[in-house]
PDB file of N, CA and C in Angstrom:
ATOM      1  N   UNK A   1     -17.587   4.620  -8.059  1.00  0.00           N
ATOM      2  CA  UNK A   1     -16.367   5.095  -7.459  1.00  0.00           C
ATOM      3  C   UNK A   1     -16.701   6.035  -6.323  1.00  0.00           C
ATOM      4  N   UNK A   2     -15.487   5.853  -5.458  1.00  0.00           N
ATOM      5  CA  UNK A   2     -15.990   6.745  -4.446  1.00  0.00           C
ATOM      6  C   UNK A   2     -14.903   7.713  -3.534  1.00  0.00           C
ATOM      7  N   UNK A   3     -14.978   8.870  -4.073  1.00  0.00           N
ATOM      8  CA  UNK A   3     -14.154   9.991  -3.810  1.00  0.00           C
ATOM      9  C   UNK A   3     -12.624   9.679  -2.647  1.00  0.00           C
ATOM     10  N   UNK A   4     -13.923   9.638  -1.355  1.00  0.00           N
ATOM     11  CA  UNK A   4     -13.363   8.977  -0.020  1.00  0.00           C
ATOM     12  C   UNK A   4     -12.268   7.956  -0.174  1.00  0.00           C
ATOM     13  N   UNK A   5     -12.845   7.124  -0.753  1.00  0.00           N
ATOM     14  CA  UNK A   5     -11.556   5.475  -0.639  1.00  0.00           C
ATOM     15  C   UNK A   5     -10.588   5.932  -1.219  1.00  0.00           C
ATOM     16  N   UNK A   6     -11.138   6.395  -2.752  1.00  0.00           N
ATOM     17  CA  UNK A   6      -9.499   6.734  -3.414  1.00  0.00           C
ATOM     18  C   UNK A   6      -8.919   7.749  -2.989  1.00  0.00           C
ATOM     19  N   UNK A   7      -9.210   8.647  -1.718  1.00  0.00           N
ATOM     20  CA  UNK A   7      -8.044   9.560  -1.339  1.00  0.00           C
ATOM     21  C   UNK A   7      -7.562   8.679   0.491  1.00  0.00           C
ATOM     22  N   UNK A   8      -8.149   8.000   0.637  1.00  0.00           N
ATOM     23  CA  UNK A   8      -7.941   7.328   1.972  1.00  0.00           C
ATOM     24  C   UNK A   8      -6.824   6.149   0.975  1.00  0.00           C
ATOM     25  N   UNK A   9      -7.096   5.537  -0.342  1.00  0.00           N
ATOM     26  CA  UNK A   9      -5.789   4.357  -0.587  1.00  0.00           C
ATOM     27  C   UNK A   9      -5.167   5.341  -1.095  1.00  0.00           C
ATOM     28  N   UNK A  10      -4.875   6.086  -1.436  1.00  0.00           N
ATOM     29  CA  UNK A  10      -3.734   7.185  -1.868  1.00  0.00           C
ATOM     30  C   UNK A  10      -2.856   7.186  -0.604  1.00  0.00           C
ATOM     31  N   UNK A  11      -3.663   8.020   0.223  1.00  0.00           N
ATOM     32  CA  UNK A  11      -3.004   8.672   1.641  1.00  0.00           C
ATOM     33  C   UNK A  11      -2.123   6.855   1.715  1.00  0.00           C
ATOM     34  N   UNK A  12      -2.691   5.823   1.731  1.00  0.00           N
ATOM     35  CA  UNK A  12      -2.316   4.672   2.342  1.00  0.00           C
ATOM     36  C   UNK A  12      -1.454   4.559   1.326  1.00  0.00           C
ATOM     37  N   UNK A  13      -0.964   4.414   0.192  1.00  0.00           N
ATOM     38  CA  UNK A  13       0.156   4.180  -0.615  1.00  0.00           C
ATOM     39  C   UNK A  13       1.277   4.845  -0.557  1.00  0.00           C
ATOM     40  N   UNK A  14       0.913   6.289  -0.255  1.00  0.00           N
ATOM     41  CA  UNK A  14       1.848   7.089  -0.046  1.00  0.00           C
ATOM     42  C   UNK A  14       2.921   7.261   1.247  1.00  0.00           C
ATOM     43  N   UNK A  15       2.406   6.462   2.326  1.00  0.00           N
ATOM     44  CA  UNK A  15       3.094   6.303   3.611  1.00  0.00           C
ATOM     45  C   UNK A  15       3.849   4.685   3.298  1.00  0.00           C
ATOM     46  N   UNK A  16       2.668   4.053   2.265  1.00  0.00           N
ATOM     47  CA  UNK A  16       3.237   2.143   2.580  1.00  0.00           C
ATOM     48  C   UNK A  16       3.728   2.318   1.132  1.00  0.00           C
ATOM     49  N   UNK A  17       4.004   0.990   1.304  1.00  0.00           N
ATOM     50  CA  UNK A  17       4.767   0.377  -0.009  1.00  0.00           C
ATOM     51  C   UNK A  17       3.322   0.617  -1.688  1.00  0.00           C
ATOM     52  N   UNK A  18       4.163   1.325  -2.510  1.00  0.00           N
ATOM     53  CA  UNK A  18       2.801   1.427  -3.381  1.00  0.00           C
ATOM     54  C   UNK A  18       2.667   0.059  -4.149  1.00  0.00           C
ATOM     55  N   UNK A  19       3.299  -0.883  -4.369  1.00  0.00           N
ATOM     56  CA  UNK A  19       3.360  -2.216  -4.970  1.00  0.00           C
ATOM     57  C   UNK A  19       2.075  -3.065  -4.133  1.00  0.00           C
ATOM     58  N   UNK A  20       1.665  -2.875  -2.880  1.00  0.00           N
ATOM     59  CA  UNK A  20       0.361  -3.081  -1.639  1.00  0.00           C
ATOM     60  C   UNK A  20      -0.428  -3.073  -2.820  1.00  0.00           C
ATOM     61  N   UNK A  21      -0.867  -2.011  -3.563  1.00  0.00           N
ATOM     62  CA  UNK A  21      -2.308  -1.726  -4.120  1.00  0.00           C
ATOM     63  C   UNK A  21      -2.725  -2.358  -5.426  1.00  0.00           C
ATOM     64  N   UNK A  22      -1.306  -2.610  -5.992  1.00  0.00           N
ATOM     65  CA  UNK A  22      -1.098  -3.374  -7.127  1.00  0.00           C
ATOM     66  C   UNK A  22      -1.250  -4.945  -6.708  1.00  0.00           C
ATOM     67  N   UNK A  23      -0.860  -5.730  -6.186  1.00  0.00           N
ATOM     68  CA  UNK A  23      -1.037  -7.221  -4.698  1.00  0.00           C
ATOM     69  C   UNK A  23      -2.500  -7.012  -5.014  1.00  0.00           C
ATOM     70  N   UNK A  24      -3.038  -6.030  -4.279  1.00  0.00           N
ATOM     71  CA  UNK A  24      -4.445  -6.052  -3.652  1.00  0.00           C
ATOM     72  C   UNK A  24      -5.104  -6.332  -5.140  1.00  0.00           C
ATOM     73  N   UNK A  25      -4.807  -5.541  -6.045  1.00  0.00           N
ATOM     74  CA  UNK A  25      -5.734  -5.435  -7.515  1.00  0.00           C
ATOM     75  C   UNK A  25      -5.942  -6.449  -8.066  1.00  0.00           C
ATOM     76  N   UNK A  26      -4.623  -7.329  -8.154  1.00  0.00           N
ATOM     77  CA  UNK A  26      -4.264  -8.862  -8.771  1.00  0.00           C
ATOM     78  C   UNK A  26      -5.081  -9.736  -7.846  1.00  0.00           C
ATOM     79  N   UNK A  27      -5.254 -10.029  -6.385  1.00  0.00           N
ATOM     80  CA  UNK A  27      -5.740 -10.562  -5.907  1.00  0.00           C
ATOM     81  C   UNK A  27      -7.463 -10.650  -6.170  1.00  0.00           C
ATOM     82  N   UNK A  28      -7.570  -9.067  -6.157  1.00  0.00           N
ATOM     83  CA  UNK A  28      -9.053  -9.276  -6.502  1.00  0.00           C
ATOM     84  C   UNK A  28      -9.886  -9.521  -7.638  1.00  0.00           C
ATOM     85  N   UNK A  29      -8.463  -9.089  -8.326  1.00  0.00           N
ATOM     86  CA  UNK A  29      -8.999  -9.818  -9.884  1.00  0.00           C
ATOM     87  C   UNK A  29      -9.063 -11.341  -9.952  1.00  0.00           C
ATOM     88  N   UNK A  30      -7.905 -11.988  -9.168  1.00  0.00           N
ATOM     89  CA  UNK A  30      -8.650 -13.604  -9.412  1.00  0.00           C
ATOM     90  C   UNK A  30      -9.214 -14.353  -8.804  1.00  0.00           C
ATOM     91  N   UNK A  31      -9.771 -13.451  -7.070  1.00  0.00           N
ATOM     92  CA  UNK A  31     -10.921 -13.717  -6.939  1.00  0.00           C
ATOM     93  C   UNK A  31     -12.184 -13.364  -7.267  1.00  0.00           C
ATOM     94  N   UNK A  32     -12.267 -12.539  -8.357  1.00  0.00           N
ATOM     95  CA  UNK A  32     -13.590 -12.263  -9.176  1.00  0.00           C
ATOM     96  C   UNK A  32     -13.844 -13.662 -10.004  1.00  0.00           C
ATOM     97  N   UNK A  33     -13.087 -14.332 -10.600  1.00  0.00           N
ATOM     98  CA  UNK A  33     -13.392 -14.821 -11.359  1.00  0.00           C
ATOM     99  C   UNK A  33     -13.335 -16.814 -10.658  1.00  0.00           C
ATOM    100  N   UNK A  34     -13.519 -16.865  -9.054  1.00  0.00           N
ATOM    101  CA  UNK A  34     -13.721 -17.982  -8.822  1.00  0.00           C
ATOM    102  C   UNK A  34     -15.424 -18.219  -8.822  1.00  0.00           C
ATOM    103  N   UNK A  35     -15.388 -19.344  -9.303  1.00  0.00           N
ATOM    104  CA  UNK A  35     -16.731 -20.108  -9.176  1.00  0.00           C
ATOM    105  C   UNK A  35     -17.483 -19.741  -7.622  1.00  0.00           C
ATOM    106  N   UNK A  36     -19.213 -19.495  -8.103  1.00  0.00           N
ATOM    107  CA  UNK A  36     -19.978 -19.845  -6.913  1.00  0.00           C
ATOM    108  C   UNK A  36     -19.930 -18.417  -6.424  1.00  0.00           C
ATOM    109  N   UNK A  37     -19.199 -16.963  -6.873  1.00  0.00           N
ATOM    110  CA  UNK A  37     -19.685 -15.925  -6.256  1.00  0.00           C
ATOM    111  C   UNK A  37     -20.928 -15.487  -7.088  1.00  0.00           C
ATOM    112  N   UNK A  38     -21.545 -14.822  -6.006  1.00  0.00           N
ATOM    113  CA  UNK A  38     -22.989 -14.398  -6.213  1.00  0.00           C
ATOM    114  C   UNK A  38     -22.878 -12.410  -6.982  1.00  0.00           C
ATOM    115  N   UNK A  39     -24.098 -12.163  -7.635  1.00  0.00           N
ATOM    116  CA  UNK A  39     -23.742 -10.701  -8.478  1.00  0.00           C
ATOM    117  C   UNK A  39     -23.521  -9.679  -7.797  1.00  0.00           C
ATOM    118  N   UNK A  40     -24.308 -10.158  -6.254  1.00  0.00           N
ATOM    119  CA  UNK A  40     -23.704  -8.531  -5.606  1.00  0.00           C
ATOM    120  C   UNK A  40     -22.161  -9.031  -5.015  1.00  0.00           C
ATOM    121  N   UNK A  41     -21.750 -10.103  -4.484  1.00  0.00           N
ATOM    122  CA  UNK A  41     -20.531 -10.182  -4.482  1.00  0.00           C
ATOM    123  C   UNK A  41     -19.536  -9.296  -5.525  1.00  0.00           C
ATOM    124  N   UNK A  42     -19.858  -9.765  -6.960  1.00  0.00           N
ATOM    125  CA  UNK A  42     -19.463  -9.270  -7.812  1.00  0.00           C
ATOM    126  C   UNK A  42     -19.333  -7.814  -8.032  1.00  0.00           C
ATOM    127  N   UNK A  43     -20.373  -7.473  -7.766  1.00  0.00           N
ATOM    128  CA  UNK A  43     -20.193  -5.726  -7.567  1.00  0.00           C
ATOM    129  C   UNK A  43     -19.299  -5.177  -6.550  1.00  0.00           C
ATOM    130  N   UNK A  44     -19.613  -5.627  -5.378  1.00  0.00           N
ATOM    131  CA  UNK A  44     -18.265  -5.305  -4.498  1.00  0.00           C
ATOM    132  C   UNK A  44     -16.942  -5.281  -4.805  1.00  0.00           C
ATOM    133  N   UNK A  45     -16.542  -6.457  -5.804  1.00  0.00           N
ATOM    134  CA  UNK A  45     -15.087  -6.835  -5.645  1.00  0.00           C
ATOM    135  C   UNK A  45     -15.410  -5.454  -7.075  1.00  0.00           C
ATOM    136  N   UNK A  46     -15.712  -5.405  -8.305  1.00  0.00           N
ATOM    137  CA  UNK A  46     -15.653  -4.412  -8.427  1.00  0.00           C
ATOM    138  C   UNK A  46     -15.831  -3.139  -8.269  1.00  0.00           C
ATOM    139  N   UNK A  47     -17.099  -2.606  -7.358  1.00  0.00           N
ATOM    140  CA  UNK A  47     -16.253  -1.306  -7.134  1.00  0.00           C
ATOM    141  C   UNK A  47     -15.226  -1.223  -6.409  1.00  0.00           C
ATOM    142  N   UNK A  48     -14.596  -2.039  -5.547  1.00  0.00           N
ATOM    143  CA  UNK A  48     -13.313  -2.062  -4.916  1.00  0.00           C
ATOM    144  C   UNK A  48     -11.951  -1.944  -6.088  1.00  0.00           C
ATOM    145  N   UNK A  49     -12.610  -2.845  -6.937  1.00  0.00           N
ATOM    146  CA  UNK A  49     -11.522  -2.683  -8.049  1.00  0.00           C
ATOM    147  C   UNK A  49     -11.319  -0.917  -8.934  1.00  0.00           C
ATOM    148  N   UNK A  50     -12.042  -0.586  -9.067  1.00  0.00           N
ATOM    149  CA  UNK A  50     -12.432   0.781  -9.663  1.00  0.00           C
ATOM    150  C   UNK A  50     -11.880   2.116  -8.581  1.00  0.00           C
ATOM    151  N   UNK A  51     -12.577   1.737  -7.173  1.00  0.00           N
ATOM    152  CA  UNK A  51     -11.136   2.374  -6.737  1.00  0.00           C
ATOM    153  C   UNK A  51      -9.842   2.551  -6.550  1.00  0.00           C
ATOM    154  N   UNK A  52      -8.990   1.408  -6.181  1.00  0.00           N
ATOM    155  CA  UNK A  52      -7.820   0.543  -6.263  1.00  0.00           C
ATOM    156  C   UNK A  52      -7.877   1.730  -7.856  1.00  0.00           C
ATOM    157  N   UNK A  53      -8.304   1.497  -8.545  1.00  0.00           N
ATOM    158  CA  UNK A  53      -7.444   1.425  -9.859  1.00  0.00           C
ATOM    159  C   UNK A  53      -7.413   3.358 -10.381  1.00  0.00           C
ATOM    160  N   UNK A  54      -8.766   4.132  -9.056  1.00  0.00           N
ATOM    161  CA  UNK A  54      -8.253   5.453  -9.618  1.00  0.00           C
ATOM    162  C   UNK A  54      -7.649   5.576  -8.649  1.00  0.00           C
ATOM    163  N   UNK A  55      -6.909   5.112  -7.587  1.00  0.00           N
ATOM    164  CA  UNK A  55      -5.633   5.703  -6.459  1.00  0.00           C
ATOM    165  C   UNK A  55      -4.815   5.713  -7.220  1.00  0.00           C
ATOM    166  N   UNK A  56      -4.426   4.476  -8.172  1.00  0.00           N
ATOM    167  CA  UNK A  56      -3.259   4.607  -9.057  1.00  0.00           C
ATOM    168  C   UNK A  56      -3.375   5.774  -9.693  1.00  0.00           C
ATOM    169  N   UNK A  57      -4.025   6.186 -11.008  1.00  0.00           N
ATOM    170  CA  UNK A  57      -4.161   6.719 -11.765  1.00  0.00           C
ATOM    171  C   UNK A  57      -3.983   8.400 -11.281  1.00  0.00           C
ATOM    172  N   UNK A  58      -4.553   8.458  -9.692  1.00  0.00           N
ATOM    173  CA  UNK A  58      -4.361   9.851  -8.753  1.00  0.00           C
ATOM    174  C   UNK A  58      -2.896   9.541  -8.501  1.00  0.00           C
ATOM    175  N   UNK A  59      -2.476   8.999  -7.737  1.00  0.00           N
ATOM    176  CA  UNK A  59      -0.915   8.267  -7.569  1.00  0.00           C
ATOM    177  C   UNK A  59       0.140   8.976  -8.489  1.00  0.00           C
ATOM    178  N   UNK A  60      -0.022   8.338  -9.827  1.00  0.00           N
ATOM    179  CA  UNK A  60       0.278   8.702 -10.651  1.00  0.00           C
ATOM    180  C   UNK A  60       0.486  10.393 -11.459  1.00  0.00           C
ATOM    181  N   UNK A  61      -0.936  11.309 -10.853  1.00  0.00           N
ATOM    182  CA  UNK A  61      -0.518  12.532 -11.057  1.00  0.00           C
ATOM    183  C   UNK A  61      -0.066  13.166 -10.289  1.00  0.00           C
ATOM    184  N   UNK A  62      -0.241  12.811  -9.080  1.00  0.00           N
ATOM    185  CA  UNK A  62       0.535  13.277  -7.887  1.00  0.00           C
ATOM    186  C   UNK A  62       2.306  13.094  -8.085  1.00  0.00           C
ATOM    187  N   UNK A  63       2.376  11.675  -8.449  1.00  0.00           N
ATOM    188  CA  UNK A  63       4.022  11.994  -8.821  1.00  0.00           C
ATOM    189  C   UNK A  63       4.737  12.735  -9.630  1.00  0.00           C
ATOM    190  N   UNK A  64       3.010  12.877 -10.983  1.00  0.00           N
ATOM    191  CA  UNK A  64       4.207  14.211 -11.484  1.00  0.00           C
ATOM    192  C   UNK A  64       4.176  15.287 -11.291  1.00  0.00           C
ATOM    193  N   UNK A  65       3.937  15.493 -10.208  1.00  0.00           N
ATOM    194  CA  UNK A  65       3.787  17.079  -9.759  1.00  0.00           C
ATOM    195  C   UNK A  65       2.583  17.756  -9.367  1.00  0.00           C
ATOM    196  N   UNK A  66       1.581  17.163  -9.498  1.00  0.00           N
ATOM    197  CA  UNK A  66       0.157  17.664  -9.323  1.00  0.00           C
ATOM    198  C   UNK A  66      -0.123  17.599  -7.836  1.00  0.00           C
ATOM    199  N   UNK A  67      -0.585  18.348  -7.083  1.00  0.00           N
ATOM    200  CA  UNK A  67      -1.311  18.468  -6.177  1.00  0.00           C
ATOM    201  C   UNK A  67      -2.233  17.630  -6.216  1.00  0.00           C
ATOM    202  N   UNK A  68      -2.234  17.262  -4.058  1.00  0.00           N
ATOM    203  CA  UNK A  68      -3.154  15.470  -4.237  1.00  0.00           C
ATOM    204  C   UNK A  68      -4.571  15.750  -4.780  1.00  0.00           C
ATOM    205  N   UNK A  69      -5.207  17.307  -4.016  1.00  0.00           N
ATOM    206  CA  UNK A  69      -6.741  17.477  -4.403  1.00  0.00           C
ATOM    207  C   UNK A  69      -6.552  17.616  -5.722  1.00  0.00           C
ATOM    208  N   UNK A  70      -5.966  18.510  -6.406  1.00  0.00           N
ATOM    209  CA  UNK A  70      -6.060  18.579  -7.821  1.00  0.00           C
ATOM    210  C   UNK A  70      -6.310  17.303  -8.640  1.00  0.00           C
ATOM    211  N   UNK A  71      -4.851  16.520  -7.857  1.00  0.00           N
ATOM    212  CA  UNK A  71      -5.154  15.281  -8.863  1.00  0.00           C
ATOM    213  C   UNK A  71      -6.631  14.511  -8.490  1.00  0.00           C
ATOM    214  N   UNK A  72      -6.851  14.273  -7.843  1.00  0.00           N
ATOM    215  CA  UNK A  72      -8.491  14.038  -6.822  1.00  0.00           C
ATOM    216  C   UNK A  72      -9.748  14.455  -8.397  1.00  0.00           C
ATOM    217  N   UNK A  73      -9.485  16.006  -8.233  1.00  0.00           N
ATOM    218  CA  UNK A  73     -10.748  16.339  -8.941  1.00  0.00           C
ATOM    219  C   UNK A  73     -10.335  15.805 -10.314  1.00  0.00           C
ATOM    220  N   UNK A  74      -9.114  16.168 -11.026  1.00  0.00           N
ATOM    221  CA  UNK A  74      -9.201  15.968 -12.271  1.00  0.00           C
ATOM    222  C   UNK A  74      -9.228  14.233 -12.485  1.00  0.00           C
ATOM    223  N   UNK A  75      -9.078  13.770 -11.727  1.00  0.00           N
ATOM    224  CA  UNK A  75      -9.322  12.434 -11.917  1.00  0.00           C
ATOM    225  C   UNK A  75     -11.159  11.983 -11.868  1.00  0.00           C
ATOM    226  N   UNK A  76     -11.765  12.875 -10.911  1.00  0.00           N
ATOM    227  CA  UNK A  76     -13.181  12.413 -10.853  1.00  0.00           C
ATOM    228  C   UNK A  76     -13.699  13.221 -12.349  1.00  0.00           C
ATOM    229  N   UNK A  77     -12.743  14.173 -12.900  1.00  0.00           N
ATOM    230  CA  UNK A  77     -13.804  14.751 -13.952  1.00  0.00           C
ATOM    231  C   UNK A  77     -13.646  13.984 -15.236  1.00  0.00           C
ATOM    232  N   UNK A  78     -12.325  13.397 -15.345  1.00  0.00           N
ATOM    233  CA  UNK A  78     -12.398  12.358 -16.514  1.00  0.00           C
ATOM    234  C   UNK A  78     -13.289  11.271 -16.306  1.00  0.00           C
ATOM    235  N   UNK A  79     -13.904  11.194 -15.227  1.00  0.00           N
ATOM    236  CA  UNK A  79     -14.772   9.913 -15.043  1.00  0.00           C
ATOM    237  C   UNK A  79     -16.149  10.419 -15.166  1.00  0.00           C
ATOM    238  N   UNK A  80     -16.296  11.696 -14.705  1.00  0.00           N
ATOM    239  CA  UNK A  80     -17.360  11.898 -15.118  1.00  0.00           C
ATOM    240  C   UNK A  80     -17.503  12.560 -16.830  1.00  0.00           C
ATOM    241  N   UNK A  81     -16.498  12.725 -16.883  1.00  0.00           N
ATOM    242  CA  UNK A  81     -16.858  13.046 -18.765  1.00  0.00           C
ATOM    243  C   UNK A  81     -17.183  11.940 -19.422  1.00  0.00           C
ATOM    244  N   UNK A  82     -16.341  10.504 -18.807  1.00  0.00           N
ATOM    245  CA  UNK A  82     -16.524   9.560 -19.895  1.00  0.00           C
ATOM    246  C   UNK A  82     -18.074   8.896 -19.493  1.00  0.00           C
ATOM    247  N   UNK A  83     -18.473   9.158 -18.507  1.00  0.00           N
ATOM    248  CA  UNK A  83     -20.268   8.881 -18.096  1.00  0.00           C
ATOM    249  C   UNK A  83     -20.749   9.406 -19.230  1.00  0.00           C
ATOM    250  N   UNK A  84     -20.652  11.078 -19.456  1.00  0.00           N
ATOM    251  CA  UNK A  84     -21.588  11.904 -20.312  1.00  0.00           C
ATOM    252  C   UNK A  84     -21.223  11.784 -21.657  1.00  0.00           C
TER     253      UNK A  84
END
């Protein structure tokens, strides 16, 4: 995951339509699973997916009230707790 993207698709959900990021997620989920992609392909479409999916989850605390950095960090620290 990477800090940057998920506050750059935030910033981008928050001006566009947020249903965009949800499109984008579905899409890349079923192109993960066509025939003939190669493993680093595969890694791409997921970490793309992993961001996509903490904008939401930041998205999400931001609507209820949280401040965007706040929600930012406390979102990277549940990710890093569930590492450790």
């Amino acid at each position: 995951m990477k800090l940057p993207l998920i506050k750059h698709i935030t910033a981008y959900s928050e001006k566009n339509c947020k249903e965009d990021i949800s499109k984008t997620i579905n899409v890349l989920e079923h192109i993960s699973q066509a025939r003939g992609l190669k493993p680093d392909e595969l890694d791409i479409i997921g970490e793309l997916l992993s961001d996509l999916y903490g904008a939401v989850e930041v998205n999400k605390m931001v609507e209820e009230g949280a401040p965007q950095k706040e929600a930012l960090n406390t979102f990277m620290q549940r990710v890093i707790g569930s590492i450790n």
